[in-house]
N, C-alpha and C. Protein backbone atom coordinates (compact mmCIF):
# COMPACT_ATOMS: atom_id res chain seq x y z
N UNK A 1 1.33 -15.88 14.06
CA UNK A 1 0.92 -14.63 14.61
C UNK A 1 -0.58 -14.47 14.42
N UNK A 2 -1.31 -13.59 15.26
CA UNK A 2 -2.49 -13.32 15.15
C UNK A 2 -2.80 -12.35 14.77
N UNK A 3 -3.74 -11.19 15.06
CA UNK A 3 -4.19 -10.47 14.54
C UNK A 3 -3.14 -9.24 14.08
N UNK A 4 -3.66 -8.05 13.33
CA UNK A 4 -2.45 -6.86 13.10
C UNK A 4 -2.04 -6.21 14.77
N UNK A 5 -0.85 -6.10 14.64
CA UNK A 5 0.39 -5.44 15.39
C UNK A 5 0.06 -3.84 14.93
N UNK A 6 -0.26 -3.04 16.06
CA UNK A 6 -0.14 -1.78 15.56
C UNK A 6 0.91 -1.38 15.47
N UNK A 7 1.93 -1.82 15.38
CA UNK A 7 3.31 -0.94 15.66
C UNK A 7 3.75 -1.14 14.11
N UNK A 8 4.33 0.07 14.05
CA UNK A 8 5.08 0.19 12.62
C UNK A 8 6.20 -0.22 12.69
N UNK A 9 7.00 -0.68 11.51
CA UNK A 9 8.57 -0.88 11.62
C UNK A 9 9.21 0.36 10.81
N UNK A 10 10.56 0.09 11.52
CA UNK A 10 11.24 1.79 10.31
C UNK A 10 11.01 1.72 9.09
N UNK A 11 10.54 0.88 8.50
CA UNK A 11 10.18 1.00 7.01
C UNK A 11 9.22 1.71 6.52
N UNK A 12 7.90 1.39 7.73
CA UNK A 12 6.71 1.78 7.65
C UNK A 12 6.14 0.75 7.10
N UNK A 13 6.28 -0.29 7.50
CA UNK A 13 5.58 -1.70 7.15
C UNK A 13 4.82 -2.12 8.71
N UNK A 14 3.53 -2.54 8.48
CA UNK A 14 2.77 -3.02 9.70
C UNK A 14 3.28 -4.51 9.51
N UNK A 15 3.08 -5.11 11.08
CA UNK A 15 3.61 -6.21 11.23
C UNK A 15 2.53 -7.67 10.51
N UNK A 16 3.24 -8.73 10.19
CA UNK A 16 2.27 -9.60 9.02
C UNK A 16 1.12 -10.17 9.85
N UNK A 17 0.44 -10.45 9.17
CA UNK A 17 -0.99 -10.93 9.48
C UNK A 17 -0.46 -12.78 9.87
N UNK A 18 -1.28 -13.46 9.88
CA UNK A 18 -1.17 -15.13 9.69
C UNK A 18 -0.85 -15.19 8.51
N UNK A 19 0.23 -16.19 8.44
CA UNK A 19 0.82 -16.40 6.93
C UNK A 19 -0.53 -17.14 6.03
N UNK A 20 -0.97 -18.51 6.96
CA UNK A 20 -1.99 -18.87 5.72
C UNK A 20 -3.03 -17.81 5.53
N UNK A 21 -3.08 -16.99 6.33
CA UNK A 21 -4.03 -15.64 5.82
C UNK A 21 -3.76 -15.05 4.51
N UNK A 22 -2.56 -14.72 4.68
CA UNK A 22 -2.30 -13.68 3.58
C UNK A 22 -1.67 -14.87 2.29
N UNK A 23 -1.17 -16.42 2.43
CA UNK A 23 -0.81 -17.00 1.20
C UNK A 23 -2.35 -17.43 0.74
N UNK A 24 -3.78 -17.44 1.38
CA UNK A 24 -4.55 -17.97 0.79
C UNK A 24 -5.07 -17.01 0.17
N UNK A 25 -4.95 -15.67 0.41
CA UNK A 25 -5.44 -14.35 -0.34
C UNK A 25 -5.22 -14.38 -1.73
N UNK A 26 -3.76 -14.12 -1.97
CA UNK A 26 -2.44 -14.11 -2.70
C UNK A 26 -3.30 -15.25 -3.58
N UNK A 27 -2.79 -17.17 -3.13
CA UNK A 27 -3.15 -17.55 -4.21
C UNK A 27 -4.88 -17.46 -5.07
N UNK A 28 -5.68 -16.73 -4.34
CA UNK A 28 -7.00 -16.72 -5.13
C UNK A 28 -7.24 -15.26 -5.87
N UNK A 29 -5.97 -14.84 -5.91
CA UNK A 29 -5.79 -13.50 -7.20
C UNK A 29 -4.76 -13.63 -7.92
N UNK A 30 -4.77 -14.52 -8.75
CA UNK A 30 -3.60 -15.17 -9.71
C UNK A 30 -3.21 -13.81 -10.07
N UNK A 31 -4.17 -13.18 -11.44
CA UNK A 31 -3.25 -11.82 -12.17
C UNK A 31 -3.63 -10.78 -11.42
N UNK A 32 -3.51 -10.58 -9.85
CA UNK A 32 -3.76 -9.32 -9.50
C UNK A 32 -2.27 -8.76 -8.85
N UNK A 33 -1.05 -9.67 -9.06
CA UNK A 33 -0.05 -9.20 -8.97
C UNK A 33 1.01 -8.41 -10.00
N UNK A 34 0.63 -7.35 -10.70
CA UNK A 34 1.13 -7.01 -11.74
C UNK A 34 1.49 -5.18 -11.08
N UNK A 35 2.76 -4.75 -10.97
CA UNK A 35 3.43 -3.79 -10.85
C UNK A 35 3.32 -2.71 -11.56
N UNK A 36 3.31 -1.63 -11.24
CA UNK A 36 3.19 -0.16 -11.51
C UNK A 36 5.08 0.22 -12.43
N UNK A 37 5.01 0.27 -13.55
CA UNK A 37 6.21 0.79 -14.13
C UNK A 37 6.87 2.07 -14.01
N UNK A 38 8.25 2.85 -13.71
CA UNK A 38 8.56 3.85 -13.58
C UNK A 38 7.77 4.80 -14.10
N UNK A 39 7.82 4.62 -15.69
CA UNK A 39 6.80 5.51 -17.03
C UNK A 39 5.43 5.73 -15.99
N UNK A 40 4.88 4.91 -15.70
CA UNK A 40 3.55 4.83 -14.87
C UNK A 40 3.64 6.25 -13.60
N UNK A 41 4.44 6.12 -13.22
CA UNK A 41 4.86 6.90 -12.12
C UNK A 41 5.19 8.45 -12.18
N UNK A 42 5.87 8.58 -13.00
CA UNK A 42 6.82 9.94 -13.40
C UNK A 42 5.63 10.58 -13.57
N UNK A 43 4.90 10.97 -14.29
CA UNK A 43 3.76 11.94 -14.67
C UNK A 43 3.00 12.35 -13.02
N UNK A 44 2.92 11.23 -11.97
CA UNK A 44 2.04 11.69 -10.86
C UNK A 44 3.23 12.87 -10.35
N UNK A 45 4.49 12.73 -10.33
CA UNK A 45 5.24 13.20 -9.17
C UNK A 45 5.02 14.79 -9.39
N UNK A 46 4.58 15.70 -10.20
CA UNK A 46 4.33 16.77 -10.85
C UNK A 46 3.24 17.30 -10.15
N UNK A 47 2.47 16.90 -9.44
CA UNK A 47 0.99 17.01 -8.95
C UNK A 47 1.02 16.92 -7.52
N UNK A 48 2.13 16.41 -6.73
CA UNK A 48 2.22 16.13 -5.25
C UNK A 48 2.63 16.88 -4.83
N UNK A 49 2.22 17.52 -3.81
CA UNK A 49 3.15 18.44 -2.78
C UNK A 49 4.06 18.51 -2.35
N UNK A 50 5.60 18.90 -2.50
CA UNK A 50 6.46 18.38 -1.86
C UNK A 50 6.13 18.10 0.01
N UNK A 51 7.24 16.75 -0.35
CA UNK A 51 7.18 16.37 1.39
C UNK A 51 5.58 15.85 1.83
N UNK A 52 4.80 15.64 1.04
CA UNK A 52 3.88 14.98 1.33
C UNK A 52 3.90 13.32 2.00
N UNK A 53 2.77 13.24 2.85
CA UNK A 53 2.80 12.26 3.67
C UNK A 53 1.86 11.22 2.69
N UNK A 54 2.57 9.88 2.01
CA UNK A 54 1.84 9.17 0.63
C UNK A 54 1.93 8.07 1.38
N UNK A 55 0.54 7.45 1.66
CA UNK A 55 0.14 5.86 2.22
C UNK A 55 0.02 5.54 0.65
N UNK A 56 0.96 4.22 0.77
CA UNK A 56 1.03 3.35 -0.55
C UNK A 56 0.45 2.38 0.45
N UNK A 57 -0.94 1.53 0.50
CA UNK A 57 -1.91 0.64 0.63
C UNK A 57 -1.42 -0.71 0.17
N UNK A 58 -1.03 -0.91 -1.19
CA UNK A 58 -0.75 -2.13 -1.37
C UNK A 58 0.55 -2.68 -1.77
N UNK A 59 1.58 -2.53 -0.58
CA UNK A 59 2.93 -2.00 -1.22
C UNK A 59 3.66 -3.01 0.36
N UNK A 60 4.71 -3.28 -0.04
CA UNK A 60 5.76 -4.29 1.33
C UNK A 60 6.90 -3.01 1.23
N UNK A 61 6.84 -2.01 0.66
CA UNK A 61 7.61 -0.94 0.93
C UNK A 61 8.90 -1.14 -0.46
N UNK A 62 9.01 -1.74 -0.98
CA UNK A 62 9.91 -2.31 -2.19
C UNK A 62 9.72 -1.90 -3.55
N UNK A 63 7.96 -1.92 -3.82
CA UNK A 63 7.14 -0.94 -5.16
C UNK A 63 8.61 0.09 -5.51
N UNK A 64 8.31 0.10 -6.97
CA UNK A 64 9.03 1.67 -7.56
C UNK A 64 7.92 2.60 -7.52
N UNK A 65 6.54 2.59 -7.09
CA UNK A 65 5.87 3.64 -6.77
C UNK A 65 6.51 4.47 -5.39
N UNK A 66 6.65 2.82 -4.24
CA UNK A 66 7.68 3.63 -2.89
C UNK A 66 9.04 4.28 -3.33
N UNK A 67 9.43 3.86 -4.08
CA UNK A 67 11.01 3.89 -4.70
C UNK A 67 11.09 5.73 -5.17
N UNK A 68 10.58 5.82 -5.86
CA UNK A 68 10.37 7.17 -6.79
C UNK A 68 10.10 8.31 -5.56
N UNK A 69 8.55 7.78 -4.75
CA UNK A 69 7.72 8.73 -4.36
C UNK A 69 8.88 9.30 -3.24
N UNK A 70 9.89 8.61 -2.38
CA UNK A 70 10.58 8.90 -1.16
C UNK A 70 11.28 9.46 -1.94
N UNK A 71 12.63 9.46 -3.04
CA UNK A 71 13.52 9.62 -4.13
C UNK A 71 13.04 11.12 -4.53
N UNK A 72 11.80 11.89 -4.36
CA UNK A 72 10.72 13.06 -4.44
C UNK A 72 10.92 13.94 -3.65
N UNK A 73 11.18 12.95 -2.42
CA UNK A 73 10.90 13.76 -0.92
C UNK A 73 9.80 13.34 -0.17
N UNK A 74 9.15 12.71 -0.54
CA UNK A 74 7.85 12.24 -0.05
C UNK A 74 7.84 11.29 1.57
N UNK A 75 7.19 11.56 2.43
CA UNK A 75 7.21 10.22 3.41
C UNK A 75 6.22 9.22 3.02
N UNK A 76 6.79 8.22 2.93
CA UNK A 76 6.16 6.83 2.10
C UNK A 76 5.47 5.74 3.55
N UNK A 77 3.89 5.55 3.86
CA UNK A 77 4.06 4.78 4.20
C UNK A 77 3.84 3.17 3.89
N UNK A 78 4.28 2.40 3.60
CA UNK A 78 3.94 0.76 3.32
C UNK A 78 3.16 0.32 4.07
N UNK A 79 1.91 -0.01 3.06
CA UNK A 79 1.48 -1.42 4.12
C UNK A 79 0.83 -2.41 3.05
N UNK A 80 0.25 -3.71 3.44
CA UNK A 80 -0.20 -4.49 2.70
C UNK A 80 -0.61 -5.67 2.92
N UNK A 81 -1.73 -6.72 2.78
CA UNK A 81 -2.26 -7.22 3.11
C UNK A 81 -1.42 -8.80 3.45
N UNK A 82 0.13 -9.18 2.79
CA UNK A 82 0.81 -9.58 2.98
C UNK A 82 1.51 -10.23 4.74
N UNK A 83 1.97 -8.07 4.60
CA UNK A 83 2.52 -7.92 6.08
C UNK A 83 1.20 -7.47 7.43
N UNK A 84 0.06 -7.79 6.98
CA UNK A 84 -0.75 -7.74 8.30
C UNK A 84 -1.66 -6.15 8.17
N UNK A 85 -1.83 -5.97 6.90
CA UNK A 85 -2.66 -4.51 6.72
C UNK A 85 -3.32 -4.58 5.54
N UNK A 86 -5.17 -5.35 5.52
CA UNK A 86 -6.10 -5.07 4.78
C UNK A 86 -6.53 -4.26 4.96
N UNK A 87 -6.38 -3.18 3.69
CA UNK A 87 -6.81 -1.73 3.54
C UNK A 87 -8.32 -1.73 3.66
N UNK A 88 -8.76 -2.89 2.99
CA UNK A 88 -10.75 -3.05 3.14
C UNK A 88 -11.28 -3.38 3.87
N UNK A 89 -10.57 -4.05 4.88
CA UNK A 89 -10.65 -4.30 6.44
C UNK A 89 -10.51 -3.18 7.71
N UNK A 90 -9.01 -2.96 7.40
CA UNK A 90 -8.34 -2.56 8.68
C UNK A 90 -8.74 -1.03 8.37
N UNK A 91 -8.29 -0.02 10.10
CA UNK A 91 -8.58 1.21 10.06
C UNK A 91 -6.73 2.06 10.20
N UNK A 92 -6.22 2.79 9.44
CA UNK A 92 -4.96 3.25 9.91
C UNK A 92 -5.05 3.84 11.18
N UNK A 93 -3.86 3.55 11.68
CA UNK A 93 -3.42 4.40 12.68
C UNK A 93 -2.41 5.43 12.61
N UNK A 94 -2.58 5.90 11.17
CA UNK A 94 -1.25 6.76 11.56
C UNK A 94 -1.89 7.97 10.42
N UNK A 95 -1.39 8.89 10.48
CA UNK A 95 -1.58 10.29 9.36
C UNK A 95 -1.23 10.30 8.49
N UNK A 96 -1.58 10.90 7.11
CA UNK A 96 -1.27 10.39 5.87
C UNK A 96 -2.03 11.57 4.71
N UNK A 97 -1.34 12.01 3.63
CA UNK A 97 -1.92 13.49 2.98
C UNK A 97 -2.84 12.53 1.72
N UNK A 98 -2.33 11.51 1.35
CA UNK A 98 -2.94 10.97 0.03
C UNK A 98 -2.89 9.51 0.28
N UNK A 99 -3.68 8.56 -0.72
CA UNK A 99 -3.26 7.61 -0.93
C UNK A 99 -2.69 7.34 -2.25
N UNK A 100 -1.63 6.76 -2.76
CA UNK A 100 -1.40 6.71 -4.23
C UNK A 100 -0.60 4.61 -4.43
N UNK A 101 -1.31 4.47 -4.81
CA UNK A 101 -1.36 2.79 -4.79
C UNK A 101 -2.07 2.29 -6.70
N UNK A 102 -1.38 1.01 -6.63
CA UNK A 102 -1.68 0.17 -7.59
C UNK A 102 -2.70 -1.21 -7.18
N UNK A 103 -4.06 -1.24 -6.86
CA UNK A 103 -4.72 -2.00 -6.11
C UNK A 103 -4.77 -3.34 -6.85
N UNK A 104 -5.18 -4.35 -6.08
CA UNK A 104 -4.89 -5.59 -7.05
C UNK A 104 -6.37 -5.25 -7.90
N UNK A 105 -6.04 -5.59 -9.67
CA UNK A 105 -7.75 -5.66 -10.05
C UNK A 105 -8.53 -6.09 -9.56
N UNK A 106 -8.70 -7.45 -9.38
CA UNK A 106 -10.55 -7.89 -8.86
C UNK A 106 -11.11 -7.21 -8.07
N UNK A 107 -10.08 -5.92 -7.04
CA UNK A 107 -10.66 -5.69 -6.23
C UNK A 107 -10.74 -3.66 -6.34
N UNK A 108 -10.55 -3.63 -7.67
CA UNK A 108 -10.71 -1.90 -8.29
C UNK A 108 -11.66 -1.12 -7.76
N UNK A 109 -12.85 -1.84 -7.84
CA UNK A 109 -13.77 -1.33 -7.23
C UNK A 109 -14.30 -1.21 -5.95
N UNK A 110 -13.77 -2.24 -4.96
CA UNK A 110 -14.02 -1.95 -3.80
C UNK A 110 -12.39 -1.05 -3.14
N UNK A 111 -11.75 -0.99 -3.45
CA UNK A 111 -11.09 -0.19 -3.23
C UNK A 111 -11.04 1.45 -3.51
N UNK A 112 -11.26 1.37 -4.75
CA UNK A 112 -12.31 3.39 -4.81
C UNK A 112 -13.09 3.33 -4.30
N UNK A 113 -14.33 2.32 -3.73
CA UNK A 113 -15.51 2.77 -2.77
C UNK A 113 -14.88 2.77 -1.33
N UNK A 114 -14.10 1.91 -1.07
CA UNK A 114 -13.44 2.17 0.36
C UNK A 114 -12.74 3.88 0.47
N UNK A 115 -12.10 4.11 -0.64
CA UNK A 115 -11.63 5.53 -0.40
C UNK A 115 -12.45 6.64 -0.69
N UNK A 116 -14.03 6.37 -0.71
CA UNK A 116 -14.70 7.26 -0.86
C UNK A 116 -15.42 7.72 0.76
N UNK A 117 -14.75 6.38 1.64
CA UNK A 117 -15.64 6.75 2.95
C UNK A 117 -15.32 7.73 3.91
């Protein structure tokens, strides 16, 4: 496949990028795959609006950040650089009240400067 598919799937997953795209990403961030724990989670849900619209950025829709936040009430959308959606790249196409994501480290910082634009 080539470039991103704007179309969403019912999951709210954008369609994947080129596989060696996204496996050569993947393997040049060895420890940037490390998961957000329930404990991690529970304290945000107190602070969200119900029924809020939550873009999870670095997520295949599977995260217990997605898990919890829908489980809330929340509309969750997935995307991720995996399935064909670089957040530091790409522009959304769709509406969204927050972002609430676990970004890979190496890239901490360009990811709060991306959400400062």
């Amino acid at each position: 496949m080539g470039g991103i598919r704007k179309d969403r799937h019912k999951s709210g997953q954008v369609a994947m990028k080129s596989k060696p795209e996204a496996v050569k990403y993947r393997n040049n961030r060895i420890n940037d795959d490390l998961y957000t724990p329930y404990n991690g989670i529970f304290p945000l849900l107190q602070y969200i609006p119900k029924y809020s619209t939550v873009w999870e950025c670095c997520d295949y829709g599977k995260s217990k950040i997605t898990e919890l936040l829908k489980k809330d009430g929340h509309n969750v959308i997935s995307t991720d650089i995996i399935h064909g959606f670089d957040f530091l790249k790409d522009e959304p196409n769709f509406y969204f009240d927050m972002i609430i994501t676990n970004p890979p480290y190496s890239l901490k910082d360009d990811f709060i400067a991306k959400c400062y634009q």
